[in-house]
PDB file of N, CA and C in Angstrom:
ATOM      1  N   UNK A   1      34.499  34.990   8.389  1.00  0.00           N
ATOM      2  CA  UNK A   1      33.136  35.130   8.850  1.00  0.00           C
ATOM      3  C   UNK A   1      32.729  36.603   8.902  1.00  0.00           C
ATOM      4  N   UNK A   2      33.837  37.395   9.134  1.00  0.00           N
ATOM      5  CA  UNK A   2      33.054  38.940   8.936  1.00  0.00           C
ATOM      6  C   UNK A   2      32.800  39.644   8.016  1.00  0.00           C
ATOM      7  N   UNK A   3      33.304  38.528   7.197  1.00  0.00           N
ATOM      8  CA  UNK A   3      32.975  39.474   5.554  1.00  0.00           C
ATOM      9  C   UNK A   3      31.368  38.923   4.964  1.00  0.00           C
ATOM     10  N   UNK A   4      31.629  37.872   6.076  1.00  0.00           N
ATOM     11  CA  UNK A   4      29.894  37.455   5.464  1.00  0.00           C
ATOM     12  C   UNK A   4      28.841  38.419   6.219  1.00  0.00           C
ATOM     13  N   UNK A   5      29.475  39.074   7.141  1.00  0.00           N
ATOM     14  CA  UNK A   5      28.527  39.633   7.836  1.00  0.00           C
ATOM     15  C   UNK A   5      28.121  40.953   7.167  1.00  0.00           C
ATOM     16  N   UNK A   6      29.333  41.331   6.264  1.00  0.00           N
ATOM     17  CA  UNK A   6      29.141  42.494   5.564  1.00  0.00           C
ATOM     18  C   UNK A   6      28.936  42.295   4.019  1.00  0.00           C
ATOM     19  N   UNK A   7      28.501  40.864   3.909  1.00  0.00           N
ATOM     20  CA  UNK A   7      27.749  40.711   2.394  1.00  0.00           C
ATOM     21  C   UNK A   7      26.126  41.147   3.000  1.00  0.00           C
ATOM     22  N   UNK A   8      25.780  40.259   4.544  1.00  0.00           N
ATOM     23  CA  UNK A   8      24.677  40.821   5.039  1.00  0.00           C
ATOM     24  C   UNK A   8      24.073  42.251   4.799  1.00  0.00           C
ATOM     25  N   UNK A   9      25.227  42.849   5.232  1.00  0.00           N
ATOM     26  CA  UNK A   9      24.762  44.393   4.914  1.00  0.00           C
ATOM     27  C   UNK A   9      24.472  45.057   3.939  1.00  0.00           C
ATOM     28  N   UNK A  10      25.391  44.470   3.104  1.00  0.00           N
ATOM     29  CA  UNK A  10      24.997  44.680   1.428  1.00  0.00           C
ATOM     30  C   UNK A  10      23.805  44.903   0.796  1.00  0.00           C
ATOM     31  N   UNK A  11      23.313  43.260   1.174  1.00  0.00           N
ATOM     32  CA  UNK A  11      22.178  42.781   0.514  1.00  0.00           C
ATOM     33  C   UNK A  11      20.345  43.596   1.395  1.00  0.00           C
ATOM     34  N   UNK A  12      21.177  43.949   2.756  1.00  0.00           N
ATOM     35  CA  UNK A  12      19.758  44.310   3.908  1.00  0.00           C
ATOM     36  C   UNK A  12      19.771  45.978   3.250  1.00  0.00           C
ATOM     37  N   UNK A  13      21.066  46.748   2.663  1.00  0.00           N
ATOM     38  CA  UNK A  13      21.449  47.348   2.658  1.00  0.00           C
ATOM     39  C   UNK A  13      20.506  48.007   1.437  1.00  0.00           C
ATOM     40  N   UNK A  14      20.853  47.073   0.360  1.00  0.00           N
ATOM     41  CA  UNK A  14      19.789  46.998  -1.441  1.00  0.00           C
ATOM     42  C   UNK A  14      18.589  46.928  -1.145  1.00  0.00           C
ATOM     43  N   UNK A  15      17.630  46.203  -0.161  1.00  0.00           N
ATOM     44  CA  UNK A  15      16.704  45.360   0.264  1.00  0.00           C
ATOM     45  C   UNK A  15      16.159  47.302   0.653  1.00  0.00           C
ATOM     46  N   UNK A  16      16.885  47.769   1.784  1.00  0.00           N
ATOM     47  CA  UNK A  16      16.199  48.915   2.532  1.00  0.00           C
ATOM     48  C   UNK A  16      16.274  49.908   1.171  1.00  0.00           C
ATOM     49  N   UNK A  17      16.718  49.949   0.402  1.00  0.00           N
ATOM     50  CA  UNK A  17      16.655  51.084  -0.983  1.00  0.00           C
ATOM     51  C   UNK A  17      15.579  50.595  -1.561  1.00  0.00           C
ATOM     52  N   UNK A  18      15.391  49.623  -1.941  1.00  0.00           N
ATOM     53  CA  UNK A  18      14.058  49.383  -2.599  1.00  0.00           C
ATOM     54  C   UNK A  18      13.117  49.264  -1.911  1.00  0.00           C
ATOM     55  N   UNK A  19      13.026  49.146  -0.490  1.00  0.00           N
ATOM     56  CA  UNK A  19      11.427  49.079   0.055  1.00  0.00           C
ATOM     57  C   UNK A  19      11.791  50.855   0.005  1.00  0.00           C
ATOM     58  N   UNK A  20      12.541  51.682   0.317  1.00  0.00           N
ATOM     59  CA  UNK A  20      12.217  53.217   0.330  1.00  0.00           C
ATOM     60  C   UNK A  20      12.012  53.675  -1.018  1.00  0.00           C
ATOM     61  N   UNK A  21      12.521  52.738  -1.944  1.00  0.00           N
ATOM     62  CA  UNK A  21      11.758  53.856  -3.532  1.00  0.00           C
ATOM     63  C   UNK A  21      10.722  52.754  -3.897  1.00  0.00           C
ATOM     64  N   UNK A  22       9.737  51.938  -3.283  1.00  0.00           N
ATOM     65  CA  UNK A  22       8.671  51.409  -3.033  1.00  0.00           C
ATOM     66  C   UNK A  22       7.324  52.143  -2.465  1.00  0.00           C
ATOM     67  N   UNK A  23       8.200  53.077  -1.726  1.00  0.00           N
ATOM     68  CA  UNK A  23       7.347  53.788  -0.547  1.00  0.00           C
ATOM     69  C   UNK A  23       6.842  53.473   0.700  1.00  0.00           C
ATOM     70  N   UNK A  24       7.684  52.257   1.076  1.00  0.00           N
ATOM     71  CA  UNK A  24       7.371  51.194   1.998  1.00  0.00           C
ATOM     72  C   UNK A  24       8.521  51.696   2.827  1.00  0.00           C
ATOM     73  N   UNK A  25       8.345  52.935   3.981  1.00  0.00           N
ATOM     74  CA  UNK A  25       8.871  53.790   4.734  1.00  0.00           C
ATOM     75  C   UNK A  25       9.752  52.961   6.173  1.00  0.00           C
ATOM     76  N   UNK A  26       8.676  52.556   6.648  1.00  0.00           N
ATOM     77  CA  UNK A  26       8.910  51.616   7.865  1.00  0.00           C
ATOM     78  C   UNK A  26       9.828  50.053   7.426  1.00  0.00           C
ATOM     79  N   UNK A  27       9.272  49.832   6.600  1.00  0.00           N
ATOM     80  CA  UNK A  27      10.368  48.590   6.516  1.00  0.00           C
ATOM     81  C   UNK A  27      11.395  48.945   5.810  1.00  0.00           C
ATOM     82  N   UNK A  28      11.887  49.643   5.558  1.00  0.00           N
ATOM     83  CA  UNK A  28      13.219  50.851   5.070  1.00  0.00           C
ATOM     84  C   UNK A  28      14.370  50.963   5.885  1.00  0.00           C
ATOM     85  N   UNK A  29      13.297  51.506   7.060  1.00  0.00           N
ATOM     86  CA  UNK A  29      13.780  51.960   8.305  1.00  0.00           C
ATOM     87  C   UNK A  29      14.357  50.799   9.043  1.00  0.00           C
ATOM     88  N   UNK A  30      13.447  49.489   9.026  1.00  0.00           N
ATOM     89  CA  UNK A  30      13.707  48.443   9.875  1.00  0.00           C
ATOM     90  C   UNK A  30      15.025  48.019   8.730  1.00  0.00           C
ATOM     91  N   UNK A  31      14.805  47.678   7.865  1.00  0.00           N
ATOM     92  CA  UNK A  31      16.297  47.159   7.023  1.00  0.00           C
ATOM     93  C   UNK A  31      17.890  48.041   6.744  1.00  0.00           C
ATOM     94  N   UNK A  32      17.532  49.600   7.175  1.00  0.00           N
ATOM     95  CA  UNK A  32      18.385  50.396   7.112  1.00  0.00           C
ATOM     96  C   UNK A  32      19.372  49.734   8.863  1.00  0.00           C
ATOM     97  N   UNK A  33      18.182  50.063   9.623  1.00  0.00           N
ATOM     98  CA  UNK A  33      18.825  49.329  10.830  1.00  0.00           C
ATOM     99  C   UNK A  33      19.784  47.770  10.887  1.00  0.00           C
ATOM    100  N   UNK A  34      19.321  47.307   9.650  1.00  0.00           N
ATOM    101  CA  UNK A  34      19.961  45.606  10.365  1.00  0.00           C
ATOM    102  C   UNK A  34      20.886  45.965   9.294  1.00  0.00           C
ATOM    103  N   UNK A  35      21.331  47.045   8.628  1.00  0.00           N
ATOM    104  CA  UNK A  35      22.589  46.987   7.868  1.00  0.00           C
ATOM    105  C   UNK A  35      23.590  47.571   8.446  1.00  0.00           C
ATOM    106  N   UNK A  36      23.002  49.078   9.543  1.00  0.00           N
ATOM    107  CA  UNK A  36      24.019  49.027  10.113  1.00  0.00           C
ATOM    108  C   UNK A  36      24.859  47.937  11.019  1.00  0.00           C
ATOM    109  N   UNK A  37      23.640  47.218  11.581  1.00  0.00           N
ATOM    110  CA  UNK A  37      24.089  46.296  12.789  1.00  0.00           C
ATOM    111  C   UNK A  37      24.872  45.281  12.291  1.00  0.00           C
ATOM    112  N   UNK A  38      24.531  44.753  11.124  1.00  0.00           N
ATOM    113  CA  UNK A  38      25.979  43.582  10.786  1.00  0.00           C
ATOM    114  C   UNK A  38      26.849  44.494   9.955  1.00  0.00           C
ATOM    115  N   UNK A  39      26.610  45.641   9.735  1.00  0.00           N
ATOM    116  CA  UNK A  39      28.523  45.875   9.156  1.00  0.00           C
ATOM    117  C   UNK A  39      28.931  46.746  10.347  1.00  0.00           C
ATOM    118  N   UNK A  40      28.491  47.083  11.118  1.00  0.00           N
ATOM    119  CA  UNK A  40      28.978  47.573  12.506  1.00  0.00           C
ATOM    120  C   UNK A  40      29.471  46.031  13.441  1.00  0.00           C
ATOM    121  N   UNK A  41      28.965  44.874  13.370  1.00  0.00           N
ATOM    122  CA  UNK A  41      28.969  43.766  13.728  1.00  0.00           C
ATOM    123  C   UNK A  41      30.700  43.295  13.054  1.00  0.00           C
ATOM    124  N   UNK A  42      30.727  43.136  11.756  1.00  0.00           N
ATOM    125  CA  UNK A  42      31.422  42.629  10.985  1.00  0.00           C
ATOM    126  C   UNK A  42      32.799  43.480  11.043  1.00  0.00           C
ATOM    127  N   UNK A  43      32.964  44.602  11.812  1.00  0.00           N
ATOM    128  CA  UNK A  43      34.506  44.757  12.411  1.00  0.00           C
ATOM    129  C   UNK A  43      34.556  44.861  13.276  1.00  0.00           C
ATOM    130  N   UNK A  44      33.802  43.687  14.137  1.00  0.00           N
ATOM    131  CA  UNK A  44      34.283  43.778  15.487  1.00  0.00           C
ATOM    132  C   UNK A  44      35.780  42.552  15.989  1.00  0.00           C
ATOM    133  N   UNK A  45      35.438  41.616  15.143  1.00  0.00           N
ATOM    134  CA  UNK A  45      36.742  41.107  14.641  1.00  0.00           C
ATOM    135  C   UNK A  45      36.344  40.016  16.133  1.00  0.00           C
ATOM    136  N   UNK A  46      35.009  38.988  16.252  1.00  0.00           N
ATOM    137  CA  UNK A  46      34.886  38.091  16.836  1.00  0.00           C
ATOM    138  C   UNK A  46      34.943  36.806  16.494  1.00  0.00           C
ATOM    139  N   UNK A  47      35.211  36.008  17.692  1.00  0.00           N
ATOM    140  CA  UNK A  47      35.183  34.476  16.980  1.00  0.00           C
ATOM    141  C   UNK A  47      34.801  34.066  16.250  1.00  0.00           C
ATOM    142  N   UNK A  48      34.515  32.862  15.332  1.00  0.00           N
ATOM    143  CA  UNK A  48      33.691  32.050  14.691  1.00  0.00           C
ATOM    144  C   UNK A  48      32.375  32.047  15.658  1.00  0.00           C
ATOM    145  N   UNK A  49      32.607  31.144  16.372  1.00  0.00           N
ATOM    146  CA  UNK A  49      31.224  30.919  17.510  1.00  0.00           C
ATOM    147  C   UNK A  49      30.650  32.118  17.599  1.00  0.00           C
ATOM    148  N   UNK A  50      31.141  32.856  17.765  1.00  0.00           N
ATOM    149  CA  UNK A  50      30.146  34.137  18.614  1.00  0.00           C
ATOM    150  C   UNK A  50      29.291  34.508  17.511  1.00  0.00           C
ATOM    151  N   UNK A  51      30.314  34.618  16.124  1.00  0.00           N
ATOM    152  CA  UNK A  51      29.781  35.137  15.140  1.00  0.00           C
ATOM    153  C   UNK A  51      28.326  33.989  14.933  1.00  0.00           C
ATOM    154  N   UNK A  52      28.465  33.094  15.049  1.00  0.00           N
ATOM    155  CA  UNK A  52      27.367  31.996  14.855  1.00  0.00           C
ATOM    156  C   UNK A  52      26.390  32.015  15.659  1.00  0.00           C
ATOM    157  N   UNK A  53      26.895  32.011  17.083  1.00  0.00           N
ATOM    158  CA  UNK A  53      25.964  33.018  18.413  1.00  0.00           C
ATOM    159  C   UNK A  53      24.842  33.671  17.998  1.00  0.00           C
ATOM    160  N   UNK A  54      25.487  34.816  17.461  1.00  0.00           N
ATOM    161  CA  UNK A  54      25.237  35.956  17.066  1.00  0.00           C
ATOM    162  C   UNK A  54      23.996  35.682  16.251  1.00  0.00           C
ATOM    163  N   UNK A  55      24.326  35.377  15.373  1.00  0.00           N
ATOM    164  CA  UNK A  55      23.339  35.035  14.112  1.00  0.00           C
ATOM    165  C   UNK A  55      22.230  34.226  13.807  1.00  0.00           C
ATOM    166  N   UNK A  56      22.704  33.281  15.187  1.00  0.00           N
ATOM    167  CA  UNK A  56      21.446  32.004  15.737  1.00  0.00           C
ATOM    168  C   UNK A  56      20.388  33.591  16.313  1.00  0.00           C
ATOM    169  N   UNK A  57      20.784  33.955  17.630  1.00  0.00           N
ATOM    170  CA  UNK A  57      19.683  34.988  18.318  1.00  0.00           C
ATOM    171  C   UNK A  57      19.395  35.773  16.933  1.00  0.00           C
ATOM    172  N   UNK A  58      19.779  36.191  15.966  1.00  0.00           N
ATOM    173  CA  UNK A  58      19.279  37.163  15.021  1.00  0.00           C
ATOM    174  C   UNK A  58      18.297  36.781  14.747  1.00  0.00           C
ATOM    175  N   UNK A  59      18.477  35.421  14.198  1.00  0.00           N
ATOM    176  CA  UNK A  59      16.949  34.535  13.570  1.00  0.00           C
ATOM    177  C   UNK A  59      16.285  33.916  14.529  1.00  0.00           C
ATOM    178  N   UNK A  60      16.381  34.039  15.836  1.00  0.00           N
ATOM    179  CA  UNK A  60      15.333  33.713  16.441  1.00  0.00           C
ATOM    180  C   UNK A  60      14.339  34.593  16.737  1.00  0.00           C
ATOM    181  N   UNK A  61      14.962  35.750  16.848  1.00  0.00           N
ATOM    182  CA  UNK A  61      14.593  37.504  17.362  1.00  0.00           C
ATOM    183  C   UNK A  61      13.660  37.403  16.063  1.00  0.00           C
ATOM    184  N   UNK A  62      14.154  37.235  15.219  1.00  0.00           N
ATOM    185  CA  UNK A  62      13.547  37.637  13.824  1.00  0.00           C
ATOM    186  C   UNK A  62      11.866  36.580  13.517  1.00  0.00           C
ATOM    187  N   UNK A  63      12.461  35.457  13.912  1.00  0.00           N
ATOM    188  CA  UNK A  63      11.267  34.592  13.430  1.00  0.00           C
ATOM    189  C   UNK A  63      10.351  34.675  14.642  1.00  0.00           C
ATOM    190  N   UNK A  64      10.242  35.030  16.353  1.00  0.00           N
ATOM    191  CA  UNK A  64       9.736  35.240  17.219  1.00  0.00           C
ATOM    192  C   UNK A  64       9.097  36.689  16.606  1.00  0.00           C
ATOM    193  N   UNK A  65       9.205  37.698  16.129  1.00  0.00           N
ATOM    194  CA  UNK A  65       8.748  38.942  15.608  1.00  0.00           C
ATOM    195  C   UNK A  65       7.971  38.833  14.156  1.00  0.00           C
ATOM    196  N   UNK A  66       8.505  37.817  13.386  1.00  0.00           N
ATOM    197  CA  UNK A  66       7.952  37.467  12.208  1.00  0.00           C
ATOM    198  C   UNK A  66       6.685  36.843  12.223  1.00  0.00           C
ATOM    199  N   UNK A  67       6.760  35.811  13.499  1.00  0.00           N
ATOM    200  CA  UNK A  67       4.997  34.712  13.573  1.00  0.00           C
ATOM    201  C   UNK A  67       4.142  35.877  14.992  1.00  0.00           C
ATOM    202  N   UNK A  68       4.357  36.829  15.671  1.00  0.00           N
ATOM    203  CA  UNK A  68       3.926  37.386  16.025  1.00  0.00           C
ATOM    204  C   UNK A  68       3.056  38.402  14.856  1.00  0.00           C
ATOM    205  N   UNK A  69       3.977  39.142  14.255  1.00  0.00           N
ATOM    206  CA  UNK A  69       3.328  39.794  13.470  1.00  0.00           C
ATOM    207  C   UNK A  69       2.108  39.272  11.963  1.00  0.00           C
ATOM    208  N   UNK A  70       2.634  38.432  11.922  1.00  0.00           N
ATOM    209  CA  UNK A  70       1.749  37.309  11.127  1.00  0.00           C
ATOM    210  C   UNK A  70       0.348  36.880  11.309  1.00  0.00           C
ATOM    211  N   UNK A  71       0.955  36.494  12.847  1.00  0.00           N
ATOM    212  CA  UNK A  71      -0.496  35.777  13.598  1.00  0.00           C
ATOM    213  C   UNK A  71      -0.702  36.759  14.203  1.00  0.00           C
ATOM    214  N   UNK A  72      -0.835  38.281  14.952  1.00  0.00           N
ATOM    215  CA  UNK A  72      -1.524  38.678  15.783  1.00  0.00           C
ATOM    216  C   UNK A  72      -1.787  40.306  15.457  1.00  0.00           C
ATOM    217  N   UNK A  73      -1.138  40.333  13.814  1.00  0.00           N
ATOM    218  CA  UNK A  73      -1.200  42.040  13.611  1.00  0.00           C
ATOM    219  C   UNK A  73      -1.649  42.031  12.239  1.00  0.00           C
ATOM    220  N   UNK A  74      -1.511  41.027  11.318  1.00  0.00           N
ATOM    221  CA  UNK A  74      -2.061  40.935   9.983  1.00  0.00           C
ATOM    222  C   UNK A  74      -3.376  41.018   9.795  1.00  0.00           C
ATOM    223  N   UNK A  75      -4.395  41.308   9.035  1.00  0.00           N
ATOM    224  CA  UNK A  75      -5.837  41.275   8.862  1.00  0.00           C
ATOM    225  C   UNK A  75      -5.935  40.452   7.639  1.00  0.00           C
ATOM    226  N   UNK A  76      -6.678  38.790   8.199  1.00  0.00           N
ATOM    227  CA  UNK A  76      -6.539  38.154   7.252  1.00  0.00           C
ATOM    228  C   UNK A  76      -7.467  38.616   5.938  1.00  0.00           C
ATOM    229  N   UNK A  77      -6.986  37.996   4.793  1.00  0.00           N
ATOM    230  CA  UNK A  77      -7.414  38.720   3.467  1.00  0.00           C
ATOM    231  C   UNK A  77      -7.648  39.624   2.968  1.00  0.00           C
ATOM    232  N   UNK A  78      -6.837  40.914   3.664  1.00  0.00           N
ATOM    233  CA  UNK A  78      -6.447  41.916   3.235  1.00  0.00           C
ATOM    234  C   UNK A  78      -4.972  42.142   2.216  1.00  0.00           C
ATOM    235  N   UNK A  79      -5.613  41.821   0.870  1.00  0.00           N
ATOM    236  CA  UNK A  79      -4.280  41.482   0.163  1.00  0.00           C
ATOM    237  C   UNK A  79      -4.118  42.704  -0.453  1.00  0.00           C
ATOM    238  N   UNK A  80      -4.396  43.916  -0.282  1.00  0.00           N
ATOM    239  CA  UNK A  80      -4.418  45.572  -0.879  1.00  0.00           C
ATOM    240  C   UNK A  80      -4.752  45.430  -1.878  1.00  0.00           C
ATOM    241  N   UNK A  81      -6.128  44.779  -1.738  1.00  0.00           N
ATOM    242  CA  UNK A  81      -7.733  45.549  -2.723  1.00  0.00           C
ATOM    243  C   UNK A  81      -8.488  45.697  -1.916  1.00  0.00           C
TER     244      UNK A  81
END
């Protein structure tokens, strides 16, 4: 399970390089962060469960921040034209 945590990082890892040679600064920043946190995560050398724990609150954190920002910070039909 901790190596999946550090395919996570990998991929959040590629993800934050291309939003920064995008020019997309802030979400760079936010994906630079969640790469450290699961390969800093991924030798901590925890249970199965926790690791699952873990990863349940990630995506809840995530989708509670995701329909916030959606519904209460987006300007609808502003598709950058």
């Amino acid at each position: 399970m901790d190596r999946m945590y550090r395919v996570l990082g990998f991929w959040t890892g590629i993800f934050a390089v291309m939003f920064y040679l995008g020019d997309m600064y802030a979400m760079s920043l936010i994906f630079f962060g969640q790469t450290g946190f699961f390969v800093l995560l991924s030798y901590l050398k925890l249970s199965e469960r926790m690791y699952i724990y873990v990863f349940g609150a990630y995506l809840t954190i995530f989708f509670a921040g995701f329909t916030y920002w959606t519904t209460f910070m987006m300007t609808p039909g502003a598709g950058g034209h």
